[in-house]
Protein backbone atom coordinates (compact mmCIF):
# COMPACT_ATOMS: atom_id res chain seq x y z
CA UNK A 1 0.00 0.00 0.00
CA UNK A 2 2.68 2.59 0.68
CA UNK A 3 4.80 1.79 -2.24
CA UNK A 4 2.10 2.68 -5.16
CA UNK A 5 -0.84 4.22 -3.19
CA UNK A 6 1.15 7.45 -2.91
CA UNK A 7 -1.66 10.27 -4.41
CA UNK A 8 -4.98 10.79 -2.52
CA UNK A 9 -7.17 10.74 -5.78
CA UNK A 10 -6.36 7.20 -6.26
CA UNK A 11 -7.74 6.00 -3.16
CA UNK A 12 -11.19 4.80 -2.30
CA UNK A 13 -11.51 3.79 1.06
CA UNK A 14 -13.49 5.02 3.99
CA UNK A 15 -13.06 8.25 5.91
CA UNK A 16 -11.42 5.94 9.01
CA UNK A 17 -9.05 4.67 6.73
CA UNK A 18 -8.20 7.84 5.16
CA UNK A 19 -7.70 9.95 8.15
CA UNK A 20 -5.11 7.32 9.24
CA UNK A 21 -3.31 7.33 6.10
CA UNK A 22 -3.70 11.48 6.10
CA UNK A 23 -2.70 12.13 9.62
CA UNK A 24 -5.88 14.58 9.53
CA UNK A 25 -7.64 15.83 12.59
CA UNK A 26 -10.28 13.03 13.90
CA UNK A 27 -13.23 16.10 14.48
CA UNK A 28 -15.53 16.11 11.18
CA UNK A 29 -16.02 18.88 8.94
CA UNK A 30 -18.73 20.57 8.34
CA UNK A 31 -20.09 19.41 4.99
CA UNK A 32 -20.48 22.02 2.41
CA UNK A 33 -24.01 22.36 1.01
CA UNK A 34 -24.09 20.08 -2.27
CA UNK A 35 -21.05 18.03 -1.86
CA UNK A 36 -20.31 14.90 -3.76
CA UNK A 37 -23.78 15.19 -5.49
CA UNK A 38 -23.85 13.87 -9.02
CA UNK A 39 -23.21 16.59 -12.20
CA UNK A 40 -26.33 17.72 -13.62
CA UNK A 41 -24.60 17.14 -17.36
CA UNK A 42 -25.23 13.82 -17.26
CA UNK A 43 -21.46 12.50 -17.11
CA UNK A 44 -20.14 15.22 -19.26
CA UNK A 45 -16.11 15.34 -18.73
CA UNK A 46 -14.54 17.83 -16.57
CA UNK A 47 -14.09 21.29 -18.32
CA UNK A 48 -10.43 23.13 -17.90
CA UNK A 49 -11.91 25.55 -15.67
CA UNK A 50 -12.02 22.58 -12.90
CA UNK A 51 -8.89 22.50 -13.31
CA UNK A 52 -8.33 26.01 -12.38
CA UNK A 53 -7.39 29.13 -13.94
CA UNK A 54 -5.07 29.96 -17.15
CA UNK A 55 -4.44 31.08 -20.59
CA UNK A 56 -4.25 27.57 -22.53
CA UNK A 57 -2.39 27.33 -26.51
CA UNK A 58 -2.93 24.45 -28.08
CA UNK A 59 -0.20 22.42 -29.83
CA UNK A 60 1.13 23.93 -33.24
CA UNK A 61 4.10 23.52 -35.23
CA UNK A 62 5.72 27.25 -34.11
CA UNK A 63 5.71 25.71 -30.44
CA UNK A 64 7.33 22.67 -30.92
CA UNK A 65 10.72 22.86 -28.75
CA UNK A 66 12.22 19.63 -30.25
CA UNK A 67 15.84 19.64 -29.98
CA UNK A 68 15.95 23.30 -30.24
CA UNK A 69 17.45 26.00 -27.62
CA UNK A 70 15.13 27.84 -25.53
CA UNK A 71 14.06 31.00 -23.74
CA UNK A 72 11.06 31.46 -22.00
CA UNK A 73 10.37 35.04 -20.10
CA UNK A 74 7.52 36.78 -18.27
CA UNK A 75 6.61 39.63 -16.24
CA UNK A 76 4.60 38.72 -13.03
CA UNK A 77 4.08 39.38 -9.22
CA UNK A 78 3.01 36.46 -6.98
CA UNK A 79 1.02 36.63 -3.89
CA UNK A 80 1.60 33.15 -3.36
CA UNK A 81 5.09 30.86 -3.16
CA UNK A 82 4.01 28.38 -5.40
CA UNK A 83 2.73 28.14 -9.23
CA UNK A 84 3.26 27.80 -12.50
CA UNK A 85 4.47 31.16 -15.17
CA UNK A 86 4.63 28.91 -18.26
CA UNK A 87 4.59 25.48 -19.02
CA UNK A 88 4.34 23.21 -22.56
CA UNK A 89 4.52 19.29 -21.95
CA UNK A 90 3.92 16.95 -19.58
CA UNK A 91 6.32 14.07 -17.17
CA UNK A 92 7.62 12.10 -20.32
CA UNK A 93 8.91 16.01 -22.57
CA UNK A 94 8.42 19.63 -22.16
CA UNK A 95 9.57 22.37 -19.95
CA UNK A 96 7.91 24.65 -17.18
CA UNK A 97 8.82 28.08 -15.39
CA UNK A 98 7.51 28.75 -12.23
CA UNK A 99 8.29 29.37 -8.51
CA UNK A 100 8.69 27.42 -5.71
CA UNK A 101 9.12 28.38 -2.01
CA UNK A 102 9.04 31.59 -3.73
CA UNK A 103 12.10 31.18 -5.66
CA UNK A 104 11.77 30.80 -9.02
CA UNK A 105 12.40 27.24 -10.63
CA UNK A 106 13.32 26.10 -14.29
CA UNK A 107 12.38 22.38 -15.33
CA UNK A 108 13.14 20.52 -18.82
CA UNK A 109 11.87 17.18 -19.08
CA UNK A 110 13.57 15.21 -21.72
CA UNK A 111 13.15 11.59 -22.51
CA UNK A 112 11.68 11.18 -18.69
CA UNK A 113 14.63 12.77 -17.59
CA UNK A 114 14.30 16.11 -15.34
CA UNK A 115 16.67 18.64 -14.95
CA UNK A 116 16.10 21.59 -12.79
CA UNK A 117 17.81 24.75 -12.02
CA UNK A 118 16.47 27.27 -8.85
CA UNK A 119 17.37 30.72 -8.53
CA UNK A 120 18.77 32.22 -5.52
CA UNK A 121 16.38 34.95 -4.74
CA UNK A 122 13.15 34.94 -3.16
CA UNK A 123 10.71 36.89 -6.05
CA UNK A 124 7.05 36.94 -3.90
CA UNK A 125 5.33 40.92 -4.51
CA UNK A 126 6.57 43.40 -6.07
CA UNK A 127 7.18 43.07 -10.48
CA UNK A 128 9.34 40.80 -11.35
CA UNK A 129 11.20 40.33 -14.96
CA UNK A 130 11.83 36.13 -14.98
CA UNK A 131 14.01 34.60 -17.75
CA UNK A 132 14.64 30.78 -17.87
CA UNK A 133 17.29 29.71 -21.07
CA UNK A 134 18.24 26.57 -22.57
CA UNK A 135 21.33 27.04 -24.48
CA UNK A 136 23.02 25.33 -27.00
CA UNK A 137 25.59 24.00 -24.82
CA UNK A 138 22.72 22.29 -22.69
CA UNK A 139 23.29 24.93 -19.92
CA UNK A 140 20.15 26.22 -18.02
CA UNK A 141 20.34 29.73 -16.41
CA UNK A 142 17.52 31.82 -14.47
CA UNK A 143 17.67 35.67 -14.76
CA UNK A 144 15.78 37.87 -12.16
CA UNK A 145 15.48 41.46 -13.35
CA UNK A 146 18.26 41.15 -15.12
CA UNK A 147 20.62 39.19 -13.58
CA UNK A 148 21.81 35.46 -13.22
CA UNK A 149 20.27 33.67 -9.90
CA UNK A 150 21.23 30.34 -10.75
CA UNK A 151 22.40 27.81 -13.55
CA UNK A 152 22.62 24.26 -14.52
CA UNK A 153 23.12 21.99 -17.27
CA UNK A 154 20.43 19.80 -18.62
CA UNK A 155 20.31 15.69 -19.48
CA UNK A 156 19.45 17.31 -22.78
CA UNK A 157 17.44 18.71 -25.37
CA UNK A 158 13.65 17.75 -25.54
CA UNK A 159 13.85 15.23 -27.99
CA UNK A 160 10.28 15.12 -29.35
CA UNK A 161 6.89 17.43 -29.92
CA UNK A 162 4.88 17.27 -26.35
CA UNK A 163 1.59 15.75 -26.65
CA UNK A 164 0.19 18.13 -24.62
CA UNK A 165 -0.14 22.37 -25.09
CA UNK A 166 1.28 25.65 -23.50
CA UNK A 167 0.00 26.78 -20.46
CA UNK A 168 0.24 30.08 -18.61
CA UNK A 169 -0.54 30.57 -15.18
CA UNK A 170 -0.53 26.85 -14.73
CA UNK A 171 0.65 23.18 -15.77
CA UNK A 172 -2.81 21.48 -16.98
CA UNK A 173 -3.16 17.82 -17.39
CA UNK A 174 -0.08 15.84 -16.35
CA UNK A 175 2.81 17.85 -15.45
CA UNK A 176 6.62 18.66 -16.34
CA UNK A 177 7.61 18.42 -12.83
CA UNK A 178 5.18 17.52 -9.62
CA UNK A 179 6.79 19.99 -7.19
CA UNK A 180 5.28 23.05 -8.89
CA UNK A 181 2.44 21.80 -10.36
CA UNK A 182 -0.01 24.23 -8.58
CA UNK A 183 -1.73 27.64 -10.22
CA UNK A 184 0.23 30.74 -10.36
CA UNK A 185 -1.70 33.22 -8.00
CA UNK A 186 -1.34 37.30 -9.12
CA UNK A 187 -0.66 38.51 -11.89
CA UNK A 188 0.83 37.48 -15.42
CA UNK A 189 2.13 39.85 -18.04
CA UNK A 190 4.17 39.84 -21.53
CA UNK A 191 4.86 36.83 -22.02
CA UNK A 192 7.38 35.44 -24.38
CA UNK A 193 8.75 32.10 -26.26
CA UNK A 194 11.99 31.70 -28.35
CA UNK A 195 13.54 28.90 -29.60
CA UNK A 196 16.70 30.35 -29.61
CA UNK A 197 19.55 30.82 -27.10
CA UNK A 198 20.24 34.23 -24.90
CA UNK A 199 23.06 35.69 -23.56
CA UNK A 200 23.25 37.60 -20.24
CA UNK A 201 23.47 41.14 -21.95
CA UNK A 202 20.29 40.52 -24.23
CA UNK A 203 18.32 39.51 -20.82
CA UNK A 204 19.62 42.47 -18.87
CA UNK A 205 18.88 45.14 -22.00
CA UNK A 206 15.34 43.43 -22.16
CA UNK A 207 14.40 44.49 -18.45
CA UNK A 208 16.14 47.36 -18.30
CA UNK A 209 15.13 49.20 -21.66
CA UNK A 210 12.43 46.32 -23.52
CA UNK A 211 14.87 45.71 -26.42
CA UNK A 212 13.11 42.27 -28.03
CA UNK A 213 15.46 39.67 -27.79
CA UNK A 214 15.22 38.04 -30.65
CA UNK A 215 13.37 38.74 -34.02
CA UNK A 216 11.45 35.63 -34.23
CA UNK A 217 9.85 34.94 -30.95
CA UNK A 218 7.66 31.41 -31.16
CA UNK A 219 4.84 33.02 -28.87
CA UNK A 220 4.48 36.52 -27.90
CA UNK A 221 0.98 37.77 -25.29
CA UNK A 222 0.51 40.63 -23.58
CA UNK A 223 -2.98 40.10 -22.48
CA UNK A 224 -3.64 44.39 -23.76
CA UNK A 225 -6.67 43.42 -24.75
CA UNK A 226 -7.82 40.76 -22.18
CA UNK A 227 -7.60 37.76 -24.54
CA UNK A 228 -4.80 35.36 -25.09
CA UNK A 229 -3.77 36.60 -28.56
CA UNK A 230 -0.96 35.52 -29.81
CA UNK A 231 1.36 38.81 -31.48
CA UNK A 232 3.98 37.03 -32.88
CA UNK A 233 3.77 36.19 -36.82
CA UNK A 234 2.55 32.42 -36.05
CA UNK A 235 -0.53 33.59 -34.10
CA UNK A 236 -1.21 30.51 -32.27
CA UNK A 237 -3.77 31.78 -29.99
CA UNK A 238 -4.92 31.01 -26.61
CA UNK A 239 -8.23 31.04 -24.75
CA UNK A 240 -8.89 32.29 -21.21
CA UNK A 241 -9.89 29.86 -18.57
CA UNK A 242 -10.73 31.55 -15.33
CA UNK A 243 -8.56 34.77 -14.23
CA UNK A 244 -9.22 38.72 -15.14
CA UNK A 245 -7.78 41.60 -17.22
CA UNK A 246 -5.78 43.88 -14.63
CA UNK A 247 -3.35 46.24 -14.82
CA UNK A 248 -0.15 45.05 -15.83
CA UNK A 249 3.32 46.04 -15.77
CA UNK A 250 2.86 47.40 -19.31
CA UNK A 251 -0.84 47.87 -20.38
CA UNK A 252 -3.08 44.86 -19.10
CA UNK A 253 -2.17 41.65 -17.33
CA UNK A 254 -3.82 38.24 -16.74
CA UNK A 255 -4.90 38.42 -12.73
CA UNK A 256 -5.15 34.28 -11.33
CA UNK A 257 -6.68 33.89 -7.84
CA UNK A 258 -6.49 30.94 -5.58
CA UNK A 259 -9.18 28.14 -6.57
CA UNK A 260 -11.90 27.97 -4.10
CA UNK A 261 -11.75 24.77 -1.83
CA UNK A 262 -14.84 22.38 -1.92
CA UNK A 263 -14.73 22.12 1.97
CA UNK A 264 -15.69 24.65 4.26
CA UNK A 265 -13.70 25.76 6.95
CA UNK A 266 -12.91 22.62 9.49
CA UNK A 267 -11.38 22.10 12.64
CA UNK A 268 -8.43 20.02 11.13
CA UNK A 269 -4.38 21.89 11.89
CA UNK A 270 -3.37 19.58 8.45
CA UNK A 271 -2.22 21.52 5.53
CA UNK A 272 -4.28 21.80 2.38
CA UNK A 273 -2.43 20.25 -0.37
CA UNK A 274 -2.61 20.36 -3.68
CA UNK A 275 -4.87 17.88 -5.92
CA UNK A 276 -6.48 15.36 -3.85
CA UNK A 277 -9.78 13.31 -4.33
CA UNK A 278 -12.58 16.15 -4.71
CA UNK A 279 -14.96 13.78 -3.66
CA UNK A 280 -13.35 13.60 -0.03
CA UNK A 281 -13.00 16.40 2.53
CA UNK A 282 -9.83 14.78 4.39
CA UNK A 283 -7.05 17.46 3.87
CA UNK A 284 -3.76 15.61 3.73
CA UNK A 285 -0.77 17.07 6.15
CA UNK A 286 0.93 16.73 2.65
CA UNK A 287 0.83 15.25 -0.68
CA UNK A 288 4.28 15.01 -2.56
CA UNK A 289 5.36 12.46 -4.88
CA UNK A 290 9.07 10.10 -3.69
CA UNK A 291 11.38 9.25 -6.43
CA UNK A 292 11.36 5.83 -4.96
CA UNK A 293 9.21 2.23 -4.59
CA UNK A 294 9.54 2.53 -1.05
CA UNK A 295 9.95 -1.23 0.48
CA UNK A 296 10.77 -0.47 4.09
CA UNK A 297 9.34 2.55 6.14
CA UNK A 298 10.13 3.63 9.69
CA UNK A 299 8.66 7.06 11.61
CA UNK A 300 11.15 8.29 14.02
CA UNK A 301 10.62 11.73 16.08
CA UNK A 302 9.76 14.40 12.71
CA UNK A 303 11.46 12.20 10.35
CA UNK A 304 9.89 9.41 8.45
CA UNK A 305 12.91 7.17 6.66
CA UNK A 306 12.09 5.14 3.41
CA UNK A 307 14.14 2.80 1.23
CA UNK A 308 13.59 1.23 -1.83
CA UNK A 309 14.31 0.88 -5.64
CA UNK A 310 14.71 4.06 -8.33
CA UNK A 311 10.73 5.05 -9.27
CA UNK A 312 11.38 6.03 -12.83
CA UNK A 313 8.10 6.24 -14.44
CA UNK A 314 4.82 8.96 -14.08
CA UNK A 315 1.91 5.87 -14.18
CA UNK A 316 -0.69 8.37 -15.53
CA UNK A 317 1.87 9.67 -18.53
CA UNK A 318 2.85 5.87 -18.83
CA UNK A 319 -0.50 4.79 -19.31
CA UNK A 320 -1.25 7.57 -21.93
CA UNK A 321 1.88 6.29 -23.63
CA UNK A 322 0.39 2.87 -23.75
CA UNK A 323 -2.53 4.20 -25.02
CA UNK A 324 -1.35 5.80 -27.62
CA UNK A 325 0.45 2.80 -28.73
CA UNK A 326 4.20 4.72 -28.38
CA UNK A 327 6.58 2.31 -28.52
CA UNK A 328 9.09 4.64 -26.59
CA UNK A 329 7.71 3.66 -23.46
CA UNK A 330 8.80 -0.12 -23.83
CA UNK A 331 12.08 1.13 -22.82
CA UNK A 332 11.11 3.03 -20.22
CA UNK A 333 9.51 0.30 -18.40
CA UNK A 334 12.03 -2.15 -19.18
CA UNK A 335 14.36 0.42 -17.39
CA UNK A 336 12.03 0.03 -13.97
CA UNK A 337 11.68 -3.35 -14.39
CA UNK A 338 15.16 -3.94 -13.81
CA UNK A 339 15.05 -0.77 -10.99
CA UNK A 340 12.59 -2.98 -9.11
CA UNK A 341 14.85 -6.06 -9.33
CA UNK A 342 17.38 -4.73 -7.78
CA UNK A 343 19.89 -3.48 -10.75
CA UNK A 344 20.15 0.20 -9.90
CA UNK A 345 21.01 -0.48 -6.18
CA UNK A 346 18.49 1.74 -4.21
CA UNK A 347 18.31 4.56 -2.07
CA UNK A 348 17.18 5.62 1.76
CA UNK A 349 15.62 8.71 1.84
CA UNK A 350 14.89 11.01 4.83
CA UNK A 351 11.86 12.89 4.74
CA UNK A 352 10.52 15.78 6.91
CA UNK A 353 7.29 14.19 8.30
CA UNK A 354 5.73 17.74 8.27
CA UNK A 355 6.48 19.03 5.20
CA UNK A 356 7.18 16.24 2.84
CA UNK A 357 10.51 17.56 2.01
CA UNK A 358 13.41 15.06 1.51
CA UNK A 359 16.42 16.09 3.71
CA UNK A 360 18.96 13.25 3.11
CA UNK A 361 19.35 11.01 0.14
CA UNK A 362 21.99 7.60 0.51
CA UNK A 363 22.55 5.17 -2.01
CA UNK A 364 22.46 1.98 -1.69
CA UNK A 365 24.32 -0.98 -3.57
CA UNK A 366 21.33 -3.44 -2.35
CA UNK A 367 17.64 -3.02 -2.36
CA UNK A 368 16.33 -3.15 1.08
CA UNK A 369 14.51 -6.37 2.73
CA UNK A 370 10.56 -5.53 2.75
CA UNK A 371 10.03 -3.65 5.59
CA UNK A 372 13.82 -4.25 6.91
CA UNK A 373 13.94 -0.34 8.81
CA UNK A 374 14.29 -0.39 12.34
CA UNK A 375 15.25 2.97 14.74
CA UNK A 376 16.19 2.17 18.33
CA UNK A 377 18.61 5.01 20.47
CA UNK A 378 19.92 7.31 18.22
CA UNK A 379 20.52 4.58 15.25
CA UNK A 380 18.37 3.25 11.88
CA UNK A 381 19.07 -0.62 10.92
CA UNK A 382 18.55 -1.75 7.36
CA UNK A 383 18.47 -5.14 6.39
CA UNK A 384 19.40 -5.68 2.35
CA UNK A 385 18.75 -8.23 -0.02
CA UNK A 386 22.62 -9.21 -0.16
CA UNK A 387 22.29 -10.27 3.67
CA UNK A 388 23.79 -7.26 4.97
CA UNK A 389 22.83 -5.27 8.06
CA UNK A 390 23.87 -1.85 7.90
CA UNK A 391 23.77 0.67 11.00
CA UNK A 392 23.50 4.74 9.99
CA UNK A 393 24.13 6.46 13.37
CA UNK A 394 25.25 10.49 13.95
């Protein structure tokens, strides 16, 4: 059950059960009027406003990033730590730009493989210029107003078309990268696309003066006159889901606010997290993915230890893969076959049992025994599948 059950939409079990799992607060909520009552469209699908609110662009030749640099920028100010500025793709290609614990976070998925680069500086209120690049070299770099907060280098480029559109303001559908896969909330303005590299003296002469930075921008919206028209020469444009026209750091903006919760207001201390069943009013403490199979769990004090073989895959992308009859994925899941027998060694992973944060990661030549943790004074025991006890102590 802990290995695969690890989101709360997947499970179906009673409100006992799922306060255990949840670590929620036994007193029950009030119940909202209308709750878990049946649509009145007779089945229809769930529109993209329930998903929440953003300017979606749907999938065109002019946006396809494959194997090409790439610069993504925006003007925004947050009101809230976490969210998405721009995203194309999903958890097998794309790439996203967003902020998380309020510092601004680049993500390019290629082949399944994430790479990530976070800026330095803290970028919640106040106008903000944000510029993520891709170069040619495979280096990522994040500009803040002009300046370099951070850099990376990246597995590579993304090596073919995402199946799924641009977002911005959010990462619809299944995203680029989990951790900041929740609505942008303020406001949004000129946003651009290139498929082209950029050096640190084009960024820097774009926020100080508004010199373009290059002549052929992929996607250009400045939300003037509150639609998602595209003003670049491809006009690929977008439609409005949710959000208003405000005023922007040049002309008009696209304003996001916070989704409203189904629940009222209940007794519970838990932290609302993001996604979840809608059908349940248990607020999970937290609800992060692990980039393991975990096999042996122990809770000890704040910290909650797992161990287990390399998770590799994103089931809901996977199955979509499968669906689509890409034969890309064979490989894929060949690759976590072998991770769950034991051929990438494994890791033990601490994890703050408030937050969901992992503060430790140790790699291990031997998967662990199921459920071989043990804490006693100070120490954590792990039996492995090689017939080794090991002992991790201060």
């Amino acid at each position: 059950v802990f290995g695969y059950g690890r989101k709360p939409e997947y499970f179906r079990w009673t409100t006992t059960m799922e306060r255990q799992l949840y670590s929620a607060a036994p007193e029950p909520p009030e119940i909202p009027e209308g709750f878990a009552k049946a649509p009145q469209s007779g089945g229809k699908k769930k529109s993209a406003a329930d998903e929440g609110q953003f300017a979606q662009f749907p999938k065109a030749p002019a946006l396809d990033p494959t194997g090409k640099p790439i610069t993504v920028e925006a003007w925004m100010t947050a009101t809230a730590p976490n969210g998405v500025i721009v995203a194309r793709g999903g958890p097998a290609e794309g790439f996203s730009l967003g902020l998380e614990t309020g510092k601004p976070v680049f993500h390019v998925r290629s082949a399944n493989q994430l790479s990530t680069v976070t800026g330095s500086k803290r970028i919640v209120g106040g106008w903000h210029h944000v510029a993520a690049v891709l170069a040619t070299d495979r280096t990522l770099k994040l500009y803040v107003d002009g300046e370099l907060v951070g850099e990376g280098t990246a597995s590579g480029f993304i090596s073919k078309d995402p199946a799924q559109g641009l977002e911005i303001g959010n990462d619809a559908g299944s995203a680029v990268s989990d951790s900041t896969a929740t609505q942008f909330v303020g406001i949004i303005d000129e946003v651009r696309l290139y498929f082209a590299e950029t050096d640190a003296a084009t960024v820097a002469a774009r926020f100080r003066d508004g010199a373009e930075m290059h002549p052929d921008p992929a996607l250009v919206v400045s939300f003037d006159d509150g639609t998602a028209r595209d003003m670049s020469l491809h006009r690929n444009n977008g439609t409005i889901s949710g959000g208003r026209p405000a005023e922007g750091r040049f002309g008009q903006a696209l304003q996001l606010s916070a989704r409203r919760q189904n629940a009222a207001k209940t007794k519970s201390a838990a932290v609302p997290a993001a996604g979840g069943d809608r059908n349940s009013l248990i607020e999970p403490r937290w609800n992060k993915d692990v980039p393991i199979y975990v096999r042996a769990m122990v809770l000890s004090g704040s910290r909650l230890f797992i161990a287990g073989p390399p998770d590799l895959i994103d089931e809901e992308a996977t199955f979509q893969q499968l669906a689509q009859k890409d034969q890309s994925v064979e490989t894929l899941l060949a690759s976590q076959d072998a991770a769950i027998e034991g051929r990438q060694g494994g890791k033990l992973l601490a994890v703050n049992a408030d937050t969901g944060d992992i503060e430790k990661s140790i790699e291990l030549n031997s998967l662990p025994s199921w459920d071989g943790l043990a804490a006693a004074r100070g120490q954590l025991l792990l039996t492995t599948l090689d017939g080794k006890v090991i002992c991790f102590a201060p």
